[in-house]
PDB file of N, CA and C in Angstrom:
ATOM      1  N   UNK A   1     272.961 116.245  55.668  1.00  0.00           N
ATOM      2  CA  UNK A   1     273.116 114.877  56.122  1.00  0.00           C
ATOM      3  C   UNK A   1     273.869 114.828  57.455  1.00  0.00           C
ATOM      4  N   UNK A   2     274.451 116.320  57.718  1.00  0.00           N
ATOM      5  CA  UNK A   2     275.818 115.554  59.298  1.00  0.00           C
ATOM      6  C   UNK A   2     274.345 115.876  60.408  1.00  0.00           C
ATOM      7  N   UNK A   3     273.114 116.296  60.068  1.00  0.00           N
ATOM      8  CA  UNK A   3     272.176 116.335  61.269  1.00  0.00           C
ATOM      9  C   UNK A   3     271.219 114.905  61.385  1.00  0.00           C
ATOM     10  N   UNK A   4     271.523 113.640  60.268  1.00  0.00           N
ATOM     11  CA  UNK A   4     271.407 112.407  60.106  1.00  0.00           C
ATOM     12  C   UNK A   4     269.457 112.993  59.671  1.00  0.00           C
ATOM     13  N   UNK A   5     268.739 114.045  59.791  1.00  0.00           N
ATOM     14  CA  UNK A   5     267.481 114.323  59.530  1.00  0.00           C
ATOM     15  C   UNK A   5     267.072 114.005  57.583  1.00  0.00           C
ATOM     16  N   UNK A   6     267.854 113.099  57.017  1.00  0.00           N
ATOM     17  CA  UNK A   6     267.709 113.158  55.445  1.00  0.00           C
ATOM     18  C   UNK A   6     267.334 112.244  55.264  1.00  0.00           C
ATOM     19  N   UNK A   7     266.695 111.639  54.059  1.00  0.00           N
ATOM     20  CA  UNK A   7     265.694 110.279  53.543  1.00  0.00           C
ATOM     21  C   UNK A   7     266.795 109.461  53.529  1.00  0.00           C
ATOM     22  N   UNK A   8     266.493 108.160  53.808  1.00  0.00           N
ATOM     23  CA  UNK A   8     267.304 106.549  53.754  1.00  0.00           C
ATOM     24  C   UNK A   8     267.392 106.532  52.100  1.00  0.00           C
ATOM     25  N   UNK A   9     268.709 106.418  52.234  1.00  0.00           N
ATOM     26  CA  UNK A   9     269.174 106.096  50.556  1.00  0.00           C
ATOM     27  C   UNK A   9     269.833 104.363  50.046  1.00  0.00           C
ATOM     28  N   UNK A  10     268.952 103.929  49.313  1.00  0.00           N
ATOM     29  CA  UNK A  10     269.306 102.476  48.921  1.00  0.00           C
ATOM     30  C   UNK A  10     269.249 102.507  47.322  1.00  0.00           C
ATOM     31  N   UNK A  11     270.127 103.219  47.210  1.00  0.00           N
ATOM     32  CA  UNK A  11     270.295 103.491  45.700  1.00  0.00           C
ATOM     33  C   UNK A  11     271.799 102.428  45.006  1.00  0.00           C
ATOM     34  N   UNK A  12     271.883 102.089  43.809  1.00  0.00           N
ATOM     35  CA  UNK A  12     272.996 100.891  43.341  1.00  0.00           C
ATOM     36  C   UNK A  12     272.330 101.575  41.550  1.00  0.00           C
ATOM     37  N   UNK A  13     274.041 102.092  40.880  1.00  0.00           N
ATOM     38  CA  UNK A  13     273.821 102.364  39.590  1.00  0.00           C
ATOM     39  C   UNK A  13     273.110 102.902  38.901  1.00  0.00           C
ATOM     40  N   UNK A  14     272.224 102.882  38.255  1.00  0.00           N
ATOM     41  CA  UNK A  14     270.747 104.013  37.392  1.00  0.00           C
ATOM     42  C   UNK A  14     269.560 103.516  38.781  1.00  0.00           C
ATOM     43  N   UNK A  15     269.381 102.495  39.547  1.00  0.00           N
ATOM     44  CA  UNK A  15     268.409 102.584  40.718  1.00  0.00           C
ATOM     45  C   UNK A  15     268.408 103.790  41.516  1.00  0.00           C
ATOM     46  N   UNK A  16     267.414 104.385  41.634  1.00  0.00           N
ATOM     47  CA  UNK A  16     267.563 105.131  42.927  1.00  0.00           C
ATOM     48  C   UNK A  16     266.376 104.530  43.672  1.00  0.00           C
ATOM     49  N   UNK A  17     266.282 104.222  44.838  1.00  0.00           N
ATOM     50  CA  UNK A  17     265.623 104.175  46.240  1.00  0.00           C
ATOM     51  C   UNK A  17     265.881 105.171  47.418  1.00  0.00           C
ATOM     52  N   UNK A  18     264.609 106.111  47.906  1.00  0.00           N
ATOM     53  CA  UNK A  18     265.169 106.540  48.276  1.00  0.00           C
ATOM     54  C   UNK A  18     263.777 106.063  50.004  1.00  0.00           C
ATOM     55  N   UNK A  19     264.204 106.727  50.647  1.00  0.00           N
ATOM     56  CA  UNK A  19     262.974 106.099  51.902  1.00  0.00           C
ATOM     57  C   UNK A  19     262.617 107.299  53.173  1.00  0.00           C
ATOM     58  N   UNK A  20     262.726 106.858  53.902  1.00  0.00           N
ATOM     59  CA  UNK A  20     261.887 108.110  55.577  1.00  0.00           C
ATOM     60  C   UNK A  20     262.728 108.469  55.791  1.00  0.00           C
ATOM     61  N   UNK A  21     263.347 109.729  56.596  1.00  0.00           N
ATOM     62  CA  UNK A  21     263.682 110.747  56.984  1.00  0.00           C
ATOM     63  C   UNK A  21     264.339 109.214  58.332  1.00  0.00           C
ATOM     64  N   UNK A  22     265.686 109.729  58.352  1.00  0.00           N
ATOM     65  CA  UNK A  22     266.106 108.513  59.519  1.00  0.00           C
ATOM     66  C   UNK A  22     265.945 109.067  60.576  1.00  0.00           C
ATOM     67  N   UNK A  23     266.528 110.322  61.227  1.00  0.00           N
ATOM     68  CA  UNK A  23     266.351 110.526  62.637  1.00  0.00           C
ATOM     69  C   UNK A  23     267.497 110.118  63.185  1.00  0.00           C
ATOM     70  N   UNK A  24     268.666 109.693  62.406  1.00  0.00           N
ATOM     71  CA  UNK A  24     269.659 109.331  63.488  1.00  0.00           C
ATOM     72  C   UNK A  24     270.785 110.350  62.841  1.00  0.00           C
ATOM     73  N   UNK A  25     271.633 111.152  64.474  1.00  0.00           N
ATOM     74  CA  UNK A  25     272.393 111.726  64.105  1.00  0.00           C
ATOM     75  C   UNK A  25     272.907 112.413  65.306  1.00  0.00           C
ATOM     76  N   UNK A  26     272.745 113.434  65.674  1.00  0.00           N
ATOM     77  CA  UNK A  26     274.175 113.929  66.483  1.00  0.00           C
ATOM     78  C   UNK A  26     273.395 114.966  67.302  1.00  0.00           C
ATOM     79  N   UNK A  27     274.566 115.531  68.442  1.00  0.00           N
ATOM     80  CA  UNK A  27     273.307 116.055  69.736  1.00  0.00           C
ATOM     81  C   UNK A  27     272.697 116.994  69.038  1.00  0.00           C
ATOM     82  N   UNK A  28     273.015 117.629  67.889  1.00  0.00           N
ATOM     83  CA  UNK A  28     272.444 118.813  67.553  1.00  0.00           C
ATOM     84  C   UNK A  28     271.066 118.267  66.373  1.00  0.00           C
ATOM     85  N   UNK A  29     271.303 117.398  65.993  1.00  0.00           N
ATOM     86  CA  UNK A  29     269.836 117.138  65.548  1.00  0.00           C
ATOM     87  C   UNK A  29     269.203 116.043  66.747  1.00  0.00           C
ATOM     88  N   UNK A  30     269.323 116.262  67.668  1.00  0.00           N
ATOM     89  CA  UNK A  30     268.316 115.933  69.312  1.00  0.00           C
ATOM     90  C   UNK A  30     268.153 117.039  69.595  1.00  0.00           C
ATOM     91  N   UNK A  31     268.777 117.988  69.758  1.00  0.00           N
ATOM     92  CA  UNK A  31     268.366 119.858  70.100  1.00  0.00           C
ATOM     93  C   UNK A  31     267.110 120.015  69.119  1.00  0.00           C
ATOM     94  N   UNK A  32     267.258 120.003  67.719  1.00  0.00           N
ATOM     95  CA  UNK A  32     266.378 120.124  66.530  1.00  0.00           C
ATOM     96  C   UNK A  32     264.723 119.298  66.883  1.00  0.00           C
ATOM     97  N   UNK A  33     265.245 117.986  67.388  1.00  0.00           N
ATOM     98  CA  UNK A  33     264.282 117.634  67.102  1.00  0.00           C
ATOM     99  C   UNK A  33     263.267 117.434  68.236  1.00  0.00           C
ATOM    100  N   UNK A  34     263.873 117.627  69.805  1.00  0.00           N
ATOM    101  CA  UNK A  34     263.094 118.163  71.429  1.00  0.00           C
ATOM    102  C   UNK A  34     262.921 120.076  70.679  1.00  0.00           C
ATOM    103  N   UNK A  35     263.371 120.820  69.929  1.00  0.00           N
ATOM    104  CA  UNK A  35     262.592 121.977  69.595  1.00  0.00           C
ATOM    105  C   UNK A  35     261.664 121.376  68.484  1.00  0.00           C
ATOM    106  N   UNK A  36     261.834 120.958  67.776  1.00  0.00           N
ATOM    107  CA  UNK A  36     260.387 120.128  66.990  1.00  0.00           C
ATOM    108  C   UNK A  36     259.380 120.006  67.659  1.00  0.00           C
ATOM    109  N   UNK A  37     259.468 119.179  68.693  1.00  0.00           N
ATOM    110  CA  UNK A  37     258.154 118.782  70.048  1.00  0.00           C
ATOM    111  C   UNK A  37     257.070 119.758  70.310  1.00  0.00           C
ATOM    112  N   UNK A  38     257.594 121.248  70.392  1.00  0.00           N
ATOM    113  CA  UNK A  38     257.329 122.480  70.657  1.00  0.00           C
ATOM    114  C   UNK A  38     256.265 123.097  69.907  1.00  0.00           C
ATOM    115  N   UNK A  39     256.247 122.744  68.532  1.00  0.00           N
ATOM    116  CA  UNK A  39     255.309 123.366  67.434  1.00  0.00           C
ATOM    117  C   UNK A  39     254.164 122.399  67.728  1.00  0.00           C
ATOM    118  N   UNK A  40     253.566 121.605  68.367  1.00  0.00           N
ATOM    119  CA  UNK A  40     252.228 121.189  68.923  1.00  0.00           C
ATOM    120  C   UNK A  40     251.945 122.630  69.608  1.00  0.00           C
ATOM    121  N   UNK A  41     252.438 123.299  69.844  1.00  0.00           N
ATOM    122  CA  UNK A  41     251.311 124.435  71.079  1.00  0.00           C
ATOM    123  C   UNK A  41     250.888 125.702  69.866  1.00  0.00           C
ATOM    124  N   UNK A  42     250.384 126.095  70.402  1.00  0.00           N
ATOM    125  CA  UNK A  42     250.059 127.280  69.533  1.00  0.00           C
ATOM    126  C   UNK A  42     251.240 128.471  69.798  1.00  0.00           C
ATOM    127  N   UNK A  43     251.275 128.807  68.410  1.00  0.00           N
ATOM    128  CA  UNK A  43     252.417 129.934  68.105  1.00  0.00           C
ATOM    129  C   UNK A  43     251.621 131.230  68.924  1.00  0.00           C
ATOM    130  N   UNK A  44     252.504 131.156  69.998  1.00  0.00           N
ATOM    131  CA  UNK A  44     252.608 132.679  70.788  1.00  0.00           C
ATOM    132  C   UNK A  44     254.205 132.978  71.338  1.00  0.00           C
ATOM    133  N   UNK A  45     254.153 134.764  70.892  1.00  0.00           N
ATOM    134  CA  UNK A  45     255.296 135.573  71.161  1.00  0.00           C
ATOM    135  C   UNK A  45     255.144 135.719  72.994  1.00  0.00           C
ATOM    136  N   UNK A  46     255.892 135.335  73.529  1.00  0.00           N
ATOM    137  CA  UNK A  46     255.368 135.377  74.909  1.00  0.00           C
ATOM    138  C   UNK A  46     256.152 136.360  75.790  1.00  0.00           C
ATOM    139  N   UNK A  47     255.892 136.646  76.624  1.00  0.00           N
ATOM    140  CA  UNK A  47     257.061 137.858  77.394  1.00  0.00           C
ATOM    141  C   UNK A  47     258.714 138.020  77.416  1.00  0.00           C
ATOM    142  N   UNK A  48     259.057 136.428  77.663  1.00  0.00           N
ATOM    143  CA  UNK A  48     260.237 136.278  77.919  1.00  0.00           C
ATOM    144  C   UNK A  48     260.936 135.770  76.923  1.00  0.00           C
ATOM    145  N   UNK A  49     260.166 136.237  75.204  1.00  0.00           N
ATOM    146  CA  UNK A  49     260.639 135.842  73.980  1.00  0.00           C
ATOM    147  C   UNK A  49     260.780 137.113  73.505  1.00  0.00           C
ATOM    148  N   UNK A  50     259.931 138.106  73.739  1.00  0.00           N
ATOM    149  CA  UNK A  50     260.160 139.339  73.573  1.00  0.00           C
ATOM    150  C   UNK A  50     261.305 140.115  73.638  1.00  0.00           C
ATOM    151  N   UNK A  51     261.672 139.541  75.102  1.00  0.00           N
ATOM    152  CA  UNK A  51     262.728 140.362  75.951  1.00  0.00           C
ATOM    153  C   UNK A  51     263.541 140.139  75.194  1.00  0.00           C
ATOM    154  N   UNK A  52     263.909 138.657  75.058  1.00  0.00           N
ATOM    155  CA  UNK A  52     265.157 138.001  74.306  1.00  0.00           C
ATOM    156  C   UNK A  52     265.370 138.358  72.917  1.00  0.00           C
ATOM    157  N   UNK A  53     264.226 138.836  72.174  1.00  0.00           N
ATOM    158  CA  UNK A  53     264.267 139.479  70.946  1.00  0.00           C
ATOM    159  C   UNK A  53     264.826 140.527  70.424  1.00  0.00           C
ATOM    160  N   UNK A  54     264.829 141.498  71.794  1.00  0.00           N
ATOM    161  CA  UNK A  54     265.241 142.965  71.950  1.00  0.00           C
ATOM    162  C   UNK A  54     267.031 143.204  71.180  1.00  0.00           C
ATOM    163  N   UNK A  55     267.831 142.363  71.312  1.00  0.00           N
ATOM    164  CA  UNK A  55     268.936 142.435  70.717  1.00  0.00           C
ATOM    165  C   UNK A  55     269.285 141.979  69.313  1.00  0.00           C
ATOM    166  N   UNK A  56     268.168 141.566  68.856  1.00  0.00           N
ATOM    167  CA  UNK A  56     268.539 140.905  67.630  1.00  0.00           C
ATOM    168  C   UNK A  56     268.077 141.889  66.452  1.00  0.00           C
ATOM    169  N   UNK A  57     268.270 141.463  65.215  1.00  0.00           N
ATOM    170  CA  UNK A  57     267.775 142.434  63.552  1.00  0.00           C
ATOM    171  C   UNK A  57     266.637 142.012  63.508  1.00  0.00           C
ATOM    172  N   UNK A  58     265.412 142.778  63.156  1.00  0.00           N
ATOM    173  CA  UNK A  58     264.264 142.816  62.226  1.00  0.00           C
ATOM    174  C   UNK A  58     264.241 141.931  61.365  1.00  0.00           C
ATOM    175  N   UNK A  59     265.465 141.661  60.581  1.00  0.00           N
ATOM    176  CA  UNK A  59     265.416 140.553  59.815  1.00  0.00           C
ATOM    177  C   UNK A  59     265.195 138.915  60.418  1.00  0.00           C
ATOM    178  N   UNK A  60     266.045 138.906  61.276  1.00  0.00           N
ATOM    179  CA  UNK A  60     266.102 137.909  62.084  1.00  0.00           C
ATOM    180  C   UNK A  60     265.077 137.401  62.714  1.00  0.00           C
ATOM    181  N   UNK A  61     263.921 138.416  63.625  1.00  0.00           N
ATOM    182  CA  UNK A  61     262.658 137.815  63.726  1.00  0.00           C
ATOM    183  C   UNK A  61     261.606 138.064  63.067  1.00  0.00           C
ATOM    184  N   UNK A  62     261.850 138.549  62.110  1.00  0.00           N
ATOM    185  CA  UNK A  62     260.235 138.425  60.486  1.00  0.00           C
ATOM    186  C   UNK A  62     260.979 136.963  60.488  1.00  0.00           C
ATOM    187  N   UNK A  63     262.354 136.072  60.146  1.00  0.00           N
ATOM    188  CA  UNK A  63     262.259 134.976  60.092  1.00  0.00           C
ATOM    189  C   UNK A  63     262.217 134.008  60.873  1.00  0.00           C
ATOM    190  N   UNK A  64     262.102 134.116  62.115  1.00  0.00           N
ATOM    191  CA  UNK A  64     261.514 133.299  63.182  1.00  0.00           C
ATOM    192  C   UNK A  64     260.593 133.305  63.334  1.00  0.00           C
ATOM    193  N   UNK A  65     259.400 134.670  63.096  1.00  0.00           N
ATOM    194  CA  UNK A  65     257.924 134.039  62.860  1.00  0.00           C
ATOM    195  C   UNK A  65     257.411 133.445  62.175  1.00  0.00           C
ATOM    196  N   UNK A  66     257.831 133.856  60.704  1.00  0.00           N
ATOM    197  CA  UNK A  66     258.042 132.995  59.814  1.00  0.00           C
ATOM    198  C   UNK A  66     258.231 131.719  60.504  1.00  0.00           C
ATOM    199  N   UNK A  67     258.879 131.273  60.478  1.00  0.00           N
ATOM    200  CA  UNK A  67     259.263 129.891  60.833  1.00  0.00           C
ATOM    201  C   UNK A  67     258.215 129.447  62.087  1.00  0.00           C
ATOM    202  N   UNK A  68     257.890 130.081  63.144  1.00  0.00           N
ATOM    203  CA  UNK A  68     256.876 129.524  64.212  1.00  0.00           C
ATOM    204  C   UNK A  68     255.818 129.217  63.367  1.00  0.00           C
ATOM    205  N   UNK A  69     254.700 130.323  62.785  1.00  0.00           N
ATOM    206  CA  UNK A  69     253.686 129.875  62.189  1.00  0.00           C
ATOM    207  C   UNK A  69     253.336 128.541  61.041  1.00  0.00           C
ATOM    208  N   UNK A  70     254.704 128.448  60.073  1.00  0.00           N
ATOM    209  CA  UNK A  70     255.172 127.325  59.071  1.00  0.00           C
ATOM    210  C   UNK A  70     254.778 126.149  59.655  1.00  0.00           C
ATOM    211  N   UNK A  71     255.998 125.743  61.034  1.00  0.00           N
ATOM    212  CA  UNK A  71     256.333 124.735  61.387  1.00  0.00           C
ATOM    213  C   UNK A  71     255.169 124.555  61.879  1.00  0.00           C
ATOM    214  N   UNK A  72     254.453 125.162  62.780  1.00  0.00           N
ATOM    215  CA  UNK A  72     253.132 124.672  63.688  1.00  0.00           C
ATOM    216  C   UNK A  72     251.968 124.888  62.611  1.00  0.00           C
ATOM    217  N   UNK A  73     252.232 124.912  61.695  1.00  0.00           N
ATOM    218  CA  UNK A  73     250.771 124.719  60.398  1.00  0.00           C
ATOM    219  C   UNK A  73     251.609 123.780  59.943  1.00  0.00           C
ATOM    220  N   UNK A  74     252.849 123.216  59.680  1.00  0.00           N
ATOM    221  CA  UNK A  74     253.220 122.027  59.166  1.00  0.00           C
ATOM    222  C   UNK A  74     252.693 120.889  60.144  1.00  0.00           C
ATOM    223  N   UNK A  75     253.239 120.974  61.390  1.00  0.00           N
ATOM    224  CA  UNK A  75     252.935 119.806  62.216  1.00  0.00           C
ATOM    225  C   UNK A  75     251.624 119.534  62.821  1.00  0.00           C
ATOM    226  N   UNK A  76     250.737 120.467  62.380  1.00  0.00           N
ATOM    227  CA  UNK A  76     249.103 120.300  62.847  1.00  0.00           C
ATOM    228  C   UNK A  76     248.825 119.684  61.213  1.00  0.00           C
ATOM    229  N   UNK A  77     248.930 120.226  60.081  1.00  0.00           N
ATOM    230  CA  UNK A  77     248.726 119.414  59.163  1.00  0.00           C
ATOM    231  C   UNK A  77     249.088 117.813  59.143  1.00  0.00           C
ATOM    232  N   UNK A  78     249.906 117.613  59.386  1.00  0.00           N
ATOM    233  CA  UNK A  78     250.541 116.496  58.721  1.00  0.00           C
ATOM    234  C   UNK A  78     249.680 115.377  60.408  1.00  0.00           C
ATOM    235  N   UNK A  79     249.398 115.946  61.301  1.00  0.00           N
ATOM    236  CA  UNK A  79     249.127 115.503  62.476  1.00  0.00           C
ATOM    237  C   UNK A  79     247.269 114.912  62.019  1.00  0.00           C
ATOM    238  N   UNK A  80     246.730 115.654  61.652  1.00  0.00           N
ATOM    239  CA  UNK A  80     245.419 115.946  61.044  1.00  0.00           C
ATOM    240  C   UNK A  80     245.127 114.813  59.697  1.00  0.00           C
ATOM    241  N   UNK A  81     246.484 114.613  58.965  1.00  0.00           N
ATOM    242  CA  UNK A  81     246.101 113.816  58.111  1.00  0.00           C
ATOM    243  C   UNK A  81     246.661 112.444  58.382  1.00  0.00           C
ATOM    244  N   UNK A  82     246.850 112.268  60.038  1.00  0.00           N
ATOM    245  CA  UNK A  82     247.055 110.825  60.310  1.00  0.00           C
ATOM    246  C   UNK A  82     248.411 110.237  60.618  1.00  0.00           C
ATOM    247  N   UNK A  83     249.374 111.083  60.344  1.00  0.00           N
ATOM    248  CA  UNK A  83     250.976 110.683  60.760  1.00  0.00           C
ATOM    249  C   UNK A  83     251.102 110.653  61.689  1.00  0.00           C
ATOM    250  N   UNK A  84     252.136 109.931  61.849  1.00  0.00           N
ATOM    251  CA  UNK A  84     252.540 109.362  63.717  1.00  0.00           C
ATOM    252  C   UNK A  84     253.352 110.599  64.347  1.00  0.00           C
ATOM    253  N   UNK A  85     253.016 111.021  65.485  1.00  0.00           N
ATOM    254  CA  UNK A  85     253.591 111.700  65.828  1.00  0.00           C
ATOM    255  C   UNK A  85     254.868 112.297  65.763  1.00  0.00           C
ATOM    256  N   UNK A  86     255.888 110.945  65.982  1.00  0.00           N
ATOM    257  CA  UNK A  86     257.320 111.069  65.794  1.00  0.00           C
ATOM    258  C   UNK A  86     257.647 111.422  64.711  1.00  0.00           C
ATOM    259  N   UNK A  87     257.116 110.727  63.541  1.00  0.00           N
ATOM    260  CA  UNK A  87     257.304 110.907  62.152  1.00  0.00           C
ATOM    261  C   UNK A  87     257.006 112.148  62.047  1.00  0.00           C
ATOM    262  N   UNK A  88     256.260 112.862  62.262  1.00  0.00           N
ATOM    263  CA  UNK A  88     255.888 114.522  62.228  1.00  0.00           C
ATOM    264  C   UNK A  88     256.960 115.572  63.230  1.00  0.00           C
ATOM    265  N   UNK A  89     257.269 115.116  63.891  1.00  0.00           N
ATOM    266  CA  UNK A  89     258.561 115.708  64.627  1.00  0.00           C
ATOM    267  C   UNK A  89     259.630 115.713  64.263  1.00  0.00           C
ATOM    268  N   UNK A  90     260.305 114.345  63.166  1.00  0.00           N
ATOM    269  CA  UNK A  90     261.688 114.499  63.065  1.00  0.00           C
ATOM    270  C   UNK A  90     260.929 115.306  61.773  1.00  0.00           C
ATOM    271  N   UNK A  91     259.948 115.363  61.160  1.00  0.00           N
ATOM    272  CA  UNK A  91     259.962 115.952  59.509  1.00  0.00           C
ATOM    273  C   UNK A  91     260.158 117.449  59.633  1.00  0.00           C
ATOM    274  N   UNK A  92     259.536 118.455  61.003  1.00  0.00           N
ATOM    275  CA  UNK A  92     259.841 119.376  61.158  1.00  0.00           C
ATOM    276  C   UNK A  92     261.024 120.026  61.835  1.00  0.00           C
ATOM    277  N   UNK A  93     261.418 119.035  62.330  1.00  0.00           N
ATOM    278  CA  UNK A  93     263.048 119.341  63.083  1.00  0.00           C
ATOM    279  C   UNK A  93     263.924 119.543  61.709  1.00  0.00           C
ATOM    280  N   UNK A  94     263.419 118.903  60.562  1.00  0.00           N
ATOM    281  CA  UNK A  94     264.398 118.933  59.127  1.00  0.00           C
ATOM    282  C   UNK A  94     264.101 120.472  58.987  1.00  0.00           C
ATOM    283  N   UNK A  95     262.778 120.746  58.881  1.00  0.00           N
ATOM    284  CA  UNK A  95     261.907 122.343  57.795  1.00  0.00           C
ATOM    285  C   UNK A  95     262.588 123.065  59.147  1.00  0.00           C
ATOM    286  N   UNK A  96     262.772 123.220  60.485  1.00  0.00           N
ATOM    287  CA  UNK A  96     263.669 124.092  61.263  1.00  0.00           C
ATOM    288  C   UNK A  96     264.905 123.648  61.195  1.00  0.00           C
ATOM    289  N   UNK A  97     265.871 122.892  60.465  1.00  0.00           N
ATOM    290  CA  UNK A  97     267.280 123.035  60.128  1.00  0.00           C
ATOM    291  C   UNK A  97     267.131 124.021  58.871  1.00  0.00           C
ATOM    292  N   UNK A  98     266.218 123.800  58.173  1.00  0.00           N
ATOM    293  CA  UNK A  98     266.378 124.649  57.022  1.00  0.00           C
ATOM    294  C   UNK A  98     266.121 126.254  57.340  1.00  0.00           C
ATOM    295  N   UNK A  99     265.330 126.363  58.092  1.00  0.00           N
ATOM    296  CA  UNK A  99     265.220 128.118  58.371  1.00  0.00           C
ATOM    297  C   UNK A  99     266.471 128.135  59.584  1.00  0.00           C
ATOM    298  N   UNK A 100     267.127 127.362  60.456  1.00  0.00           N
ATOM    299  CA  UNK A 100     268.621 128.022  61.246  1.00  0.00           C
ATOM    300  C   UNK A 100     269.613 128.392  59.810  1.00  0.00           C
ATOM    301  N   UNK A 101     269.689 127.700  58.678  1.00  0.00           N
ATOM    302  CA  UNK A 101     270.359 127.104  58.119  1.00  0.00           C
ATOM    303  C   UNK A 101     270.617 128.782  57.248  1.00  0.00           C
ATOM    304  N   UNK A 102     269.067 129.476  57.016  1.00  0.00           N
ATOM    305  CA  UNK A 102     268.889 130.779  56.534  1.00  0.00           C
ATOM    306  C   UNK A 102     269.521 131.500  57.516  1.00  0.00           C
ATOM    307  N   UNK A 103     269.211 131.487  58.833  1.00  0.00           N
ATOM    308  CA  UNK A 103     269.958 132.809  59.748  1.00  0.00           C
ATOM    309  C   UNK A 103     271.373 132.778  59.576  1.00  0.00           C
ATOM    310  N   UNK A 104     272.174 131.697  59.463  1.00  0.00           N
ATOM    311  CA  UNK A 104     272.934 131.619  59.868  1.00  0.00           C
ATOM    312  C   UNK A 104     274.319 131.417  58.489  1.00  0.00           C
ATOM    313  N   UNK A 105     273.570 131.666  57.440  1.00  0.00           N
ATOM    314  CA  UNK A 105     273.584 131.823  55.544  1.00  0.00           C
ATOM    315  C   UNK A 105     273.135 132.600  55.395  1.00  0.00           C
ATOM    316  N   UNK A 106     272.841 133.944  55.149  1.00  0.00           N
ATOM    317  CA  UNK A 106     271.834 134.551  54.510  1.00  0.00           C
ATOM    318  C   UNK A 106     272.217 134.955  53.326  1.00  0.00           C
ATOM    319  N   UNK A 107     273.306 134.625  52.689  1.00  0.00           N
ATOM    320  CA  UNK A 107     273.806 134.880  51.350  1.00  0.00           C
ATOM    321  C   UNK A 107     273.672 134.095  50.452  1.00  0.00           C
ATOM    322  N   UNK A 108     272.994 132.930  51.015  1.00  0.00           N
ATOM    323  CA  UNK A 108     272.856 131.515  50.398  1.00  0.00           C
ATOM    324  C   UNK A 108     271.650 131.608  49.964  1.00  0.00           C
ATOM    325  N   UNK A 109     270.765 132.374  50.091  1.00  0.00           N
ATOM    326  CA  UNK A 109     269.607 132.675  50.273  1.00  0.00           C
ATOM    327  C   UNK A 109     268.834 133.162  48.598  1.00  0.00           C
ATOM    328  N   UNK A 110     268.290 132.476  48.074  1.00  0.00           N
ATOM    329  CA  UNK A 110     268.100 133.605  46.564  1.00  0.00           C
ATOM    330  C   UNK A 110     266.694 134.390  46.759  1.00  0.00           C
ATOM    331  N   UNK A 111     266.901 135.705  46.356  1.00  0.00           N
ATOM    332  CA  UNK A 111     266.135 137.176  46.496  1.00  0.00           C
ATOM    333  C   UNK A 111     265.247 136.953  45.209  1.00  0.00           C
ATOM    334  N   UNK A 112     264.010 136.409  45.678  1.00  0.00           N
ATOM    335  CA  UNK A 112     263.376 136.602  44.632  1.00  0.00           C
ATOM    336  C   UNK A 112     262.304 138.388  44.410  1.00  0.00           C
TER     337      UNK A 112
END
């Protein structure tokens, strides 16, 4: 909830209501959600992603591809079956808080 990317809650006693993904929140879910924008192009490893790759764990980018291919088959889906653009941007700026959320947890993580 502190990235404001979570469903509108209008819940009172045994009611629950719950509603859309708000979109309001803090510079770092605006970082999240201008990298959201991004998964319209097609997932390519490009030269100067490579380079930048060179210092990091194996682990670390099996889960960033992971995550490129996801998000850009999430946001061509959901694009395909008629959602508004924006609405498809903040929904994947949420599914990429959840994979930073793994790099940066990985103990949180359950090993199936």
């Amino acid at each position: 909830s502190y990235l404001g990317l979570v469903p509108r809650e209008h819940s009172s006693g045994m009611r629950e209501r719950r509603g859309g993904i708000t979109g309001a929140g803090n510079d770092t879910s605006e970082l999240l959600v201008e990298t959201a924008w991004h998964y319209r192009h097609k997932p390519v490893v490009g030269r100067a992603l490579r380079i930048r790759r060179r210092a990091q764990s194996p682990k670390v980018i099996a889960l960033a591809g992971r995550a490129l291919r996801r998000l850009t088959l999430r946001q061509r889906r959901m694009i395909h079956q008629g959602k508004h653009p924006n609405l498809v941007t903040i929904a994947v700026a949420r599914k990429l808080a959840g994979f930073v959320w793994n790099v940066l947890h990985p103990a949180s993580t359950a090993t199936a």
